[in-house]
Protein backbone atom coordinates (compact mmCIF):
# COMPACT_ATOMS: atom_id res chain seq x y z
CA UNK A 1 8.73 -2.93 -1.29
CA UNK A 2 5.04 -2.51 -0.89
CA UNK A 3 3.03 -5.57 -2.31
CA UNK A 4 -0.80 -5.76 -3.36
CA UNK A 5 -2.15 -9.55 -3.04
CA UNK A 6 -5.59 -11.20 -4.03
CA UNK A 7 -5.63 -13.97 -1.39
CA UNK A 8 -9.58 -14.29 -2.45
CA UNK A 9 -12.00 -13.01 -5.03
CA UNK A 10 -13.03 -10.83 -2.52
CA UNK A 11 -10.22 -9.64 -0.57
CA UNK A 12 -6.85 -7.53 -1.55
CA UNK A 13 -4.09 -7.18 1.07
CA UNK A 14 -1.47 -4.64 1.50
CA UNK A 15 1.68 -5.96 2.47
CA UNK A 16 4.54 -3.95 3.41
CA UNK A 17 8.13 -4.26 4.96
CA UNK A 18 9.42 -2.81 7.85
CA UNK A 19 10.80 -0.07 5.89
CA UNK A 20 7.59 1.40 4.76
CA UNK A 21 6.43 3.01 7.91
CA UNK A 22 5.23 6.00 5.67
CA UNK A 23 3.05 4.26 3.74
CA UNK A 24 1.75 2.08 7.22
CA UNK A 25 1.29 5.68 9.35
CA UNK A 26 -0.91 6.86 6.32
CA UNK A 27 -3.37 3.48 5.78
CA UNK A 28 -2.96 2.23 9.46
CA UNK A 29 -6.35 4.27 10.63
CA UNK A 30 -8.28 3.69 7.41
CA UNK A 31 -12.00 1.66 8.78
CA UNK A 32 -12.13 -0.88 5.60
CA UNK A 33 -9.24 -3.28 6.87
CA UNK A 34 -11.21 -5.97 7.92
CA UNK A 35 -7.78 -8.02 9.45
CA UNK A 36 -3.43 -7.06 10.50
CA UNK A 37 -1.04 -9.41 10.68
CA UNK A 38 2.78 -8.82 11.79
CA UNK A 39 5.18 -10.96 10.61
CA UNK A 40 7.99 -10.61 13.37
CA UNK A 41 12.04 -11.74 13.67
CA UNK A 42 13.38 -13.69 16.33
CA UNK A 43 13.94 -10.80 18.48
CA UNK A 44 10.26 -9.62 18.24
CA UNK A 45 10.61 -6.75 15.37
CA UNK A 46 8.16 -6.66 12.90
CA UNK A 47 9.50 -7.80 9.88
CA UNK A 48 6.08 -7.85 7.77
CA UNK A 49 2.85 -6.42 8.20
CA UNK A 50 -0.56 -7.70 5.88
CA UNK A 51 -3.28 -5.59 5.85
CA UNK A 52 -6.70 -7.02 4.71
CA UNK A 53 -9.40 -5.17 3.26
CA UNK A 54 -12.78 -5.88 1.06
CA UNK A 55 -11.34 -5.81 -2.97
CA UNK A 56 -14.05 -3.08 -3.40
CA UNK A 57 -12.00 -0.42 -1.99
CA UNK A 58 -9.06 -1.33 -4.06
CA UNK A 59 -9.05 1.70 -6.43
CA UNK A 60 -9.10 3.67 -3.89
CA UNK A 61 -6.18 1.75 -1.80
CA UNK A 62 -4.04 2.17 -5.26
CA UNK A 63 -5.29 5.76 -5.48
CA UNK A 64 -3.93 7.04 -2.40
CA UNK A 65 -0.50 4.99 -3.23
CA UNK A 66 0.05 6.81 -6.02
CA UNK A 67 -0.87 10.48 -5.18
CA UNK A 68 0.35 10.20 -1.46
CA UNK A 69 3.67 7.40 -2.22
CA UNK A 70 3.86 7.69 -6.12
CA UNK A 71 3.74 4.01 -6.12
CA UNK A 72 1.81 2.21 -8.73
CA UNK A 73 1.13 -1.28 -9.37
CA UNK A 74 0.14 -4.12 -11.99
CA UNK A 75 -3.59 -4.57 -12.17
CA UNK A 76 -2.83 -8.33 -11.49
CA UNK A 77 -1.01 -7.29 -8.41
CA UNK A 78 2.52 -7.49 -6.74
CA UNK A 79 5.30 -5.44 -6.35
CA UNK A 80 4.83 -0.97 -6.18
CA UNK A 81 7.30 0.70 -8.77
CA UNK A 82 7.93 4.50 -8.84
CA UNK A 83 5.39 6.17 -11.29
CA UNK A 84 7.34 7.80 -13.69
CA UNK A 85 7.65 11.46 -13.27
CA UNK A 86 5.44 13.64 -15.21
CA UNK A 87 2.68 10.91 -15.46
CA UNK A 88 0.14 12.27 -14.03
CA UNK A 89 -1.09 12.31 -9.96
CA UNK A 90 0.01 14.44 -6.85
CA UNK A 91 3.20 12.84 -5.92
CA UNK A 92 6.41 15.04 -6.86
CA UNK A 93 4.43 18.04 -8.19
CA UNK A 94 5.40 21.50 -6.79
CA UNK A 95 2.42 23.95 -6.41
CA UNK A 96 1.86 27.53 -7.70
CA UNK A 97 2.28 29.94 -5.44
């Protein structure tokens, strides 16, 4: 499950598994990461990857979670959990026609 982190007063890291390619195709090309690291198996898979950015861009970071992933998380951090459906954002909503 994607994870936000404050490793710093000034940092916030993204980490996700190796499952969440999604999310990783959509934030991958984004300029504010300021570091990547890949946590990787024994066979050379990623397992893990950290993404660093400056905490300033962290409403936007949550932002595009929710609309694009409909993830949301505590304001202290950790674990993304499904926003609950009708709550508001992008994610889920079918448009008029």
């Amino acid at each position: 499950m994607a994870e936000l982190r404050y490793p710093s007063e000034t940092d916030i890291q993204l980490c996700l598994g190796a499952q969440e390619q999604a999310i990783l195709a959509v934030v991958r090309g984004c300029s504010w990461w300021t570091k990547a690291d890949a946590d990787r198996d024994d066979t050379g898979n990623v397992t893990r990857v950290t993404l660093t950015a400056p905490r300033g861009m962290e409403s936007t970071l949550r932002s595009i979670l929710d609309k694009s992933f409909g993830l949301v998380f505590p304001p202290e951090g950790g674990s993304g959990v499904p926003r609950a459906r009708g709550s508001g954002g992008q994610f889920g909503r079918q448009r008029d026609r």
